[in-house]
Protein backbone atom coordinates (compact mmCIF):
# COMPACT_ATOMS: atom_id res chain seq x y z
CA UNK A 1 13.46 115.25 -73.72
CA UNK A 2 16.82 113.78 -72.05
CA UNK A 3 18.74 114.84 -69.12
CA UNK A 4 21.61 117.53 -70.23
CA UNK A 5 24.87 115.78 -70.13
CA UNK A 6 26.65 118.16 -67.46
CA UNK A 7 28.39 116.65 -64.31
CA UNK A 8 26.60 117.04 -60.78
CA UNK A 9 28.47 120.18 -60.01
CA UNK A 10 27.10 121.93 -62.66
CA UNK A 11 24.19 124.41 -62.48
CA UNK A 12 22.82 122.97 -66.06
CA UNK A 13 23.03 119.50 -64.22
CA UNK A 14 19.73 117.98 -64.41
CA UNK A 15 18.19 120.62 -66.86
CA UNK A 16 16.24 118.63 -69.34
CA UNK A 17 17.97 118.64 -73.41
CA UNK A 18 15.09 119.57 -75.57
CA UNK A 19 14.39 119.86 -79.74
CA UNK A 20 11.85 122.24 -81.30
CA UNK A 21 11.43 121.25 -85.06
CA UNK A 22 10.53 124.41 -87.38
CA UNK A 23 8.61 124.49 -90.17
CA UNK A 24 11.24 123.67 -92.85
CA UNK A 25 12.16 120.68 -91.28
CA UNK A 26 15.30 121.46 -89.22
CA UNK A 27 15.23 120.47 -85.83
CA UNK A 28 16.68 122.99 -83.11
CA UNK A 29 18.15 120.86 -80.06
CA UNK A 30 19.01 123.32 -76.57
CA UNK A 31 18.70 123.02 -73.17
CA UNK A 32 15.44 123.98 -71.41
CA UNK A 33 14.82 127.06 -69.07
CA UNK A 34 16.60 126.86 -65.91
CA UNK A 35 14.52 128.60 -63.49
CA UNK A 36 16.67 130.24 -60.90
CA UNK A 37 15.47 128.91 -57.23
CA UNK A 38 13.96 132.03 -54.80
CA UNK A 39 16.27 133.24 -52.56
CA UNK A 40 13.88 132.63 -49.48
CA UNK A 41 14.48 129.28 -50.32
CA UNK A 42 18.09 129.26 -49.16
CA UNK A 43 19.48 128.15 -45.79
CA UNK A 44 22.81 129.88 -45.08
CA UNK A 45 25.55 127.62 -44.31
CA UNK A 46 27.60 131.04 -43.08
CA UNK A 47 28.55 134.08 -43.87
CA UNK A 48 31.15 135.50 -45.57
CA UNK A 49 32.97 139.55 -45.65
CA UNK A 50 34.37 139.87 -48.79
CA UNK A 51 37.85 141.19 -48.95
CA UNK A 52 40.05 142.86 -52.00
CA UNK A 53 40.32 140.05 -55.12
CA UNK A 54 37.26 137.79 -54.14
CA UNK A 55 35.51 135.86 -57.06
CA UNK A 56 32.26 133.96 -57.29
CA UNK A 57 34.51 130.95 -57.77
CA UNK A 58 37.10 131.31 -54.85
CA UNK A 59 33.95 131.59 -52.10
CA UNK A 60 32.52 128.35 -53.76
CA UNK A 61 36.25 126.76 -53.60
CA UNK A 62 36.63 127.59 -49.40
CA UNK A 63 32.61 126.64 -48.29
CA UNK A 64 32.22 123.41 -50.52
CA UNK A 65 35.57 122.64 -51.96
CA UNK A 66 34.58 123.18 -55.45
CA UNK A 67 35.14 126.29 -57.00
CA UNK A 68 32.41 124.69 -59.96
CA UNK A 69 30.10 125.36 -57.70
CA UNK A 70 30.07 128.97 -57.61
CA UNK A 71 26.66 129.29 -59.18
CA UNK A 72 24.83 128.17 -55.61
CA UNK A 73 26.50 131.63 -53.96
CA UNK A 74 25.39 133.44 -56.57
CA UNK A 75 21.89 131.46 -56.76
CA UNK A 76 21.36 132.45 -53.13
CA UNK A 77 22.19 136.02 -53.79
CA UNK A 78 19.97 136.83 -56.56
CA UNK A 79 23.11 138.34 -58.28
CA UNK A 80 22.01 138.73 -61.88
CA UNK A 81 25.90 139.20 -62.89
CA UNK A 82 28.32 137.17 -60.67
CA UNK A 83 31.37 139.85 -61.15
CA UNK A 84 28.77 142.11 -59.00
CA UNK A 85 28.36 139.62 -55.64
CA UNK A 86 32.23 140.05 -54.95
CA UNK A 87 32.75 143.50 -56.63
CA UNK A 88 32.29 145.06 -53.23
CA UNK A 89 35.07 144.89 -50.17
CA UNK A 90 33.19 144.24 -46.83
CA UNK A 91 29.93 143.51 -48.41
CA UNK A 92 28.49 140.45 -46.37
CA UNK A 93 28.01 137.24 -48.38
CA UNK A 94 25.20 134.37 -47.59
CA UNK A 95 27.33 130.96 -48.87
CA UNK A 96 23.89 128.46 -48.78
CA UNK A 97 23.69 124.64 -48.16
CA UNK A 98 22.86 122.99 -50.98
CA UNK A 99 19.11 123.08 -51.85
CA UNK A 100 18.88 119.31 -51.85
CA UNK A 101 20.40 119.21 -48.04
CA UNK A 102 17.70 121.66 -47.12
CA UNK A 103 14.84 119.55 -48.49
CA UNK A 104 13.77 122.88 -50.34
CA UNK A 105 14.31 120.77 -53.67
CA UNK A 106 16.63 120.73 -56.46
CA UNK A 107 18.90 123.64 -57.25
């Protein structure tokens, strides 16, 4: 197993490359499981109300100056699809500190 090559702002960052070799020989190389943090395990940074034309990406972009980051919003949220955390006007949005700032581990 190596580290997946992905840059730190990525949520596959850290997420271990791993090979399963099958019985005919060919070997099968994909990234691990990444196992999506609780949301109790979140600390909010703030809030956010959503208004008309809101992505994942343009919350991530105003709270941490990276819209790559989008997938720590939706982390926090337990969103399964992203499209769904903003698809709502005036719905009320947790935007977390990062995981590692909290010293609840890694995202």
């Amino acid at each position: 197993m190596t580290a997946a090559p992905f840059p730190p702002n990525s949520r596959y960052f850290g997420v271990p490359v791993v090979s399963r070799t099958g019985d005919d020989g060919t070997t099968e190389v994909y990234l691990a499981r990444r196992i999506l943090p609780a949301p109790d395990r979140h600390v909010p940074l703030g809030h956010r109300r959503i208004a008309g034309g809101e992505r994942p990406d343009t919350l991530a972009h105003d709270a941490y100056g990276d819209p790559a980051l989008w997938w720590r919003v939706v982390d926090a949220d337990g969103a399964a699809d992203p499209a769904r955390l903003t698809d709502a006007e005036g719905r009320l949005v947790m935007i977390p500190l990062p995981l590692e700032i909290t010293g609840h581990g890694p995202a």
